[in-house]
N, C-alpha and C. Protein backbone atom coordinates (compact mmCIF):
# COMPACT_ATOMS: atom_id res chain seq x y z
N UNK A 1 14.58 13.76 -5.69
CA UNK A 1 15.55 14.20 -4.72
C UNK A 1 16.20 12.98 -4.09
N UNK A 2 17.59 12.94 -4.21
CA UNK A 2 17.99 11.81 -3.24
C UNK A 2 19.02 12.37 -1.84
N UNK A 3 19.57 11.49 -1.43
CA UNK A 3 19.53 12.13 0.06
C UNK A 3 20.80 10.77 0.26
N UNK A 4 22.02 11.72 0.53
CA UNK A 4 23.45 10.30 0.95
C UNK A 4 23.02 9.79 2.34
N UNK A 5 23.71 8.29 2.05
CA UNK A 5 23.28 7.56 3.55
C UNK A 5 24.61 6.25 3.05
N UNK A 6 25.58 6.59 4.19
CA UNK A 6 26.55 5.57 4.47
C UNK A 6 26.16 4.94 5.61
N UNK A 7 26.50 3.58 5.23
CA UNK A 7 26.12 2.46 5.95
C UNK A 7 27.39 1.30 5.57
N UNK A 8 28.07 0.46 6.75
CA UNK A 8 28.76 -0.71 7.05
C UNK A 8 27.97 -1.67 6.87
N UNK A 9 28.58 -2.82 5.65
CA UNK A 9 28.03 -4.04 5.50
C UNK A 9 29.21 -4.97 5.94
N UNK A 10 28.63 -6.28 6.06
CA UNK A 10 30.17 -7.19 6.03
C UNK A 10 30.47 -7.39 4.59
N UNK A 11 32.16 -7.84 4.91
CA UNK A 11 32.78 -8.02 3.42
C UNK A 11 32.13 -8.65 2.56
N UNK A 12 31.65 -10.09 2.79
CA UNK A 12 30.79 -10.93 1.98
C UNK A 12 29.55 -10.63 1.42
N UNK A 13 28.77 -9.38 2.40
CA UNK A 13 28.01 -9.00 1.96
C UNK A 13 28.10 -7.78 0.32
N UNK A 14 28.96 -7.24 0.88
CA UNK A 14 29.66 -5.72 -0.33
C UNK A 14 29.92 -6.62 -1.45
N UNK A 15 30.78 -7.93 -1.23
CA UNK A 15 31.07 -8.48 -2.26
C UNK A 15 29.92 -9.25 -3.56
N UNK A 16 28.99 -9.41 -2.35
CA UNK A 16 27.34 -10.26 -3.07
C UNK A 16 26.84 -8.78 -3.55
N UNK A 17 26.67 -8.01 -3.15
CA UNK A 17 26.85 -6.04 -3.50
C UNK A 17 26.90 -6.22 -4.90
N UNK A 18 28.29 -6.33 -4.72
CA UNK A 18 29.07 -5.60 -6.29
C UNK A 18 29.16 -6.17 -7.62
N UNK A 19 28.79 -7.82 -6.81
CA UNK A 19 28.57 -9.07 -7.97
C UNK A 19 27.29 -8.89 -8.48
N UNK A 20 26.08 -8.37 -7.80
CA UNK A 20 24.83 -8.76 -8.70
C UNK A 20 24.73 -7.98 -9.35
N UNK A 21 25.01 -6.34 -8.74
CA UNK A 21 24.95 -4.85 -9.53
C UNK A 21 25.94 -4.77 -10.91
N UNK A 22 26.85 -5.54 -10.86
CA UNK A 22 27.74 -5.40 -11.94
C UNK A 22 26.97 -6.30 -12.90
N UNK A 23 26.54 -7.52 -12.74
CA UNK A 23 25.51 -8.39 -13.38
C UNK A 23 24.47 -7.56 -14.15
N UNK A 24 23.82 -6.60 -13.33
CA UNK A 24 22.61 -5.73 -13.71
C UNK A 24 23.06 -4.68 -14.45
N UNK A 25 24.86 -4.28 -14.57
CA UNK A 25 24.86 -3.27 -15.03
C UNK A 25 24.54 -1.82 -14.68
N UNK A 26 24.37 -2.02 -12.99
CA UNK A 26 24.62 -0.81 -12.03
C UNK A 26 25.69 -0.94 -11.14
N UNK A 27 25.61 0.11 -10.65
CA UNK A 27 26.98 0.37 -9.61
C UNK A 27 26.37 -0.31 -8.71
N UNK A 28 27.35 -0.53 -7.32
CA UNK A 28 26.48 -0.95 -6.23
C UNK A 28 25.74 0.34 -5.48
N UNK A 29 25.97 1.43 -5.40
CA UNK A 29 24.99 2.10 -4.87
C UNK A 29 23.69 2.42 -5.20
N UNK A 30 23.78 2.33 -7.03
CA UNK A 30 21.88 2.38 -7.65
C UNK A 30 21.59 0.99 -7.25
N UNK A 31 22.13 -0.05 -6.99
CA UNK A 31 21.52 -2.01 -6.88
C UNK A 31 21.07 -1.21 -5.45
N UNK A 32 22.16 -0.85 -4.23
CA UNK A 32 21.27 -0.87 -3.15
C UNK A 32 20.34 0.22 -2.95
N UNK A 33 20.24 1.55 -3.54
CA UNK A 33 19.44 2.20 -3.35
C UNK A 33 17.86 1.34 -3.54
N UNK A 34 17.92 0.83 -4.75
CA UNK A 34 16.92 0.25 -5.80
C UNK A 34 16.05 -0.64 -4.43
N UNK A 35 17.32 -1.59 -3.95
CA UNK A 35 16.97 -2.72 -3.18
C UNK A 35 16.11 -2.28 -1.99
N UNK A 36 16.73 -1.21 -1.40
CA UNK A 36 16.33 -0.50 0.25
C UNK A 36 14.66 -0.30 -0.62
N UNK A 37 14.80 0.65 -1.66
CA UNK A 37 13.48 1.38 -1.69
C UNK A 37 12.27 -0.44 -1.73
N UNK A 38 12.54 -1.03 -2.75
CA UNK A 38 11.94 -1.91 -2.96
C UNK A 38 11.77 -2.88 -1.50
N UNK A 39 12.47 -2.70 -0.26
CA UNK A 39 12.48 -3.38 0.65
C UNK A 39 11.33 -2.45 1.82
N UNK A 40 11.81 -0.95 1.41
CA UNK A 40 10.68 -0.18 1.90
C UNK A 40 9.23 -0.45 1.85
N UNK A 41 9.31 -0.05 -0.05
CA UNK A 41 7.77 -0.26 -0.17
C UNK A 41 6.86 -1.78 -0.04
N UNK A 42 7.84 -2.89 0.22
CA UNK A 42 7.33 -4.00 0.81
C UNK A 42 6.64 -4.10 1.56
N UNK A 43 7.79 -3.57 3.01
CA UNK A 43 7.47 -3.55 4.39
C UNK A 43 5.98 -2.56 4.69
N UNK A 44 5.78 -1.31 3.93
CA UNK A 44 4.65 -0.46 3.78
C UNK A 44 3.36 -1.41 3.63
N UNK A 45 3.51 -1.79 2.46
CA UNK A 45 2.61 -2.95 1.95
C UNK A 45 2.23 -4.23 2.94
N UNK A 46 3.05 -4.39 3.30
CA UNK A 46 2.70 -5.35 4.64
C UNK A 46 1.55 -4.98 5.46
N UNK A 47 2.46 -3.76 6.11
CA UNK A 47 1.51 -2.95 7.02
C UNK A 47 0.77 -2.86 6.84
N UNK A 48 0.25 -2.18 5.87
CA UNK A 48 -1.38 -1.73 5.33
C UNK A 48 -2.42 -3.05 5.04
N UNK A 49 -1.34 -4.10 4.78
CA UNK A 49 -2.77 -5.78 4.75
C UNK A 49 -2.42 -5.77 5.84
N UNK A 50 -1.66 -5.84 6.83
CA UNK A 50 -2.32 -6.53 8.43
C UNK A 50 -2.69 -5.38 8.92
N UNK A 51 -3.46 -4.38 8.47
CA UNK A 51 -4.15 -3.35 9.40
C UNK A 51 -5.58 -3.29 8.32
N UNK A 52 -5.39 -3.84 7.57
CA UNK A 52 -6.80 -3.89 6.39
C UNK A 52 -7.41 -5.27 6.89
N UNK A 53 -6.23 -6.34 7.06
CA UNK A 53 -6.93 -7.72 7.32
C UNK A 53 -7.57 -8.03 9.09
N UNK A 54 -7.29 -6.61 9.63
CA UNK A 54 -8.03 -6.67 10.90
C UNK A 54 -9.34 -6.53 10.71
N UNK A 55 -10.28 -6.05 10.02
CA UNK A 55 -11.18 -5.41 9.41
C UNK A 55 -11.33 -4.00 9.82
N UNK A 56 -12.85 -3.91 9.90
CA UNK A 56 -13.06 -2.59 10.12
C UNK A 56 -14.36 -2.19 10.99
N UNK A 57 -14.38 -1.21 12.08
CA UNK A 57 -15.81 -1.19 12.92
C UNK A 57 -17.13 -1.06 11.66
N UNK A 58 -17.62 -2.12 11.37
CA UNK A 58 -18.89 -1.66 10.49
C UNK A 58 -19.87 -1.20 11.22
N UNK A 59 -20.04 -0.84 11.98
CA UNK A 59 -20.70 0.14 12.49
C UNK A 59 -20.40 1.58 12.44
N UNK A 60 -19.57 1.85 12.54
CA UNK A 60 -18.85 2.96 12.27
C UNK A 60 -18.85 3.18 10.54
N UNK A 61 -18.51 2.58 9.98
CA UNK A 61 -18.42 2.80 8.73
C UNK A 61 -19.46 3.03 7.87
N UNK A 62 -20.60 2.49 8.28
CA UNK A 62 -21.86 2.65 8.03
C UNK A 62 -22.21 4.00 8.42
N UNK A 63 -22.19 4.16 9.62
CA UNK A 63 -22.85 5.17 10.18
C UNK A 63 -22.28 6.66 9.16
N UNK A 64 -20.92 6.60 9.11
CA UNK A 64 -20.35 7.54 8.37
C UNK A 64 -20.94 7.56 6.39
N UNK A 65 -21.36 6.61 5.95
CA UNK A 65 -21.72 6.26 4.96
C UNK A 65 -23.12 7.05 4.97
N UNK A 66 -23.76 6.60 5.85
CA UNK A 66 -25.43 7.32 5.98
C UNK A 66 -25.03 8.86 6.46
N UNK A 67 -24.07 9.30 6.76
CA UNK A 67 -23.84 10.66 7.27
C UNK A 67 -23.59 11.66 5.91
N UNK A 68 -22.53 10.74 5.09
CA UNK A 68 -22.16 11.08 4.08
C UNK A 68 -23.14 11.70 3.25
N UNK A 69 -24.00 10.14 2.66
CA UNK A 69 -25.16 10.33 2.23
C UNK A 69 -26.02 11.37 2.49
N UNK A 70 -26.06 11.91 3.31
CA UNK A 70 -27.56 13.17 3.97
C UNK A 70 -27.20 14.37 3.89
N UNK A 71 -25.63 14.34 3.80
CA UNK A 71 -25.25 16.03 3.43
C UNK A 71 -26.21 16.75 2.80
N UNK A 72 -26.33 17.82 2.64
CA UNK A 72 -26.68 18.91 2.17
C UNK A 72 -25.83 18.95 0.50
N UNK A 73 -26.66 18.82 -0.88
CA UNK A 73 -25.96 18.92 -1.79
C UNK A 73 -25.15 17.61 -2.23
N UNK A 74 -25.35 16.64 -1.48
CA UNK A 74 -24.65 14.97 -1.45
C UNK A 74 -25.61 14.20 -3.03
N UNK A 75 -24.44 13.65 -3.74
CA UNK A 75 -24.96 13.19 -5.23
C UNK A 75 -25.71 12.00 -5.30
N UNK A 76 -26.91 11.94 -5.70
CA UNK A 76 -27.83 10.85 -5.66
C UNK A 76 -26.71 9.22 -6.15
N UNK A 77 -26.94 8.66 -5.85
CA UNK A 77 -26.25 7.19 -6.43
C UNK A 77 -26.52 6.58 -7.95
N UNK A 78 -25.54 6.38 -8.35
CA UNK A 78 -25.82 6.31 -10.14
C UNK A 78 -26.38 5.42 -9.75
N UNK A 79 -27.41 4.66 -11.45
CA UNK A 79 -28.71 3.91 -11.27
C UNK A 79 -27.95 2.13 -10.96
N UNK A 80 -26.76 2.43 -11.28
CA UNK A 80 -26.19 0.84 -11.10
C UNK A 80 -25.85 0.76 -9.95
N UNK A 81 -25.64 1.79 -8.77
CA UNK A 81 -25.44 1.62 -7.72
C UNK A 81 -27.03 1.55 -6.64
N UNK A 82 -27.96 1.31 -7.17
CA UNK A 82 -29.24 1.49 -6.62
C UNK A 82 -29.41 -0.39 -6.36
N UNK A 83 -30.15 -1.02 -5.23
CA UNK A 83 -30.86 -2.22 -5.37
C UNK A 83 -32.12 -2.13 -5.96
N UNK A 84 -32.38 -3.45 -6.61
CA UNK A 84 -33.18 -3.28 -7.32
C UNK A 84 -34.68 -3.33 -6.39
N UNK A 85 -35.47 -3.16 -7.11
CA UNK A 85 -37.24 -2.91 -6.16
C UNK A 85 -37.15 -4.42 -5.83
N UNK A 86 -37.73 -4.63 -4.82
CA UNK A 86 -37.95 -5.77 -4.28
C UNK A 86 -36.66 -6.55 -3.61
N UNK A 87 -35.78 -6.13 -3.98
CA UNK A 87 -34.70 -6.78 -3.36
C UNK A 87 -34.21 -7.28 -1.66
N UNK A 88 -34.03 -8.44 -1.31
CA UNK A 88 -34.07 -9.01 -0.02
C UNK A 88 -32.82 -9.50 0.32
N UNK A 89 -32.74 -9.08 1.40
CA UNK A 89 -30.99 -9.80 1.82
C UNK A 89 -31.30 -10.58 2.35
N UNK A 90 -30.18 -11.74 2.02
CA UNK A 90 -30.47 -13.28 2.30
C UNK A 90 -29.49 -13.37 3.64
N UNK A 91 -28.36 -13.29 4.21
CA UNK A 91 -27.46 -13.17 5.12
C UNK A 91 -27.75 -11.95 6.01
């Protein structure tokens, strides 16, 4: 589904527009559609690493992990996801 959206650029800009899209062999409205979306899903992407690179309450996350775990009907952990016997955390 696409959806019209007029928008004012400056001349120099329409003109850098019409020069690269004609280069690419699109009109200028598929170059800027193309461009906006790709400028979108950037800016998205951004977002989501500086809200990932804050970390995360591990406490909370844990706690929800062991909650998970205890359900009623909750799937044992495949054998590669098990530590092994004896195993000691060093940190």
């Amino acid at each position: 589904m696409t959806k019209p959206l007029t928008i004012e650029i400056d001349e120099a800009a329409a003109e850098q527009l019409a020069r690269i899209a004609n280069d690419l062999g699109e009109t200028p409205e598929q170059f800027a559609a193309r461009a906006v979306t790709a400028s979108i899903d950037s800016f998205e992407s951004n977002v989501f690493l500086a809200r990932r690179a804050k970390g995360i309450d591990r406490g909370a996350a844990i706690a929800w992990l062991k909650e998970v775990r205890e359900r009623p009907g909750a799937p044992e952990p495949d054998a590669d996801d098990r530590l092994p016997d004896g195993y000691v955390r060093t940190r």
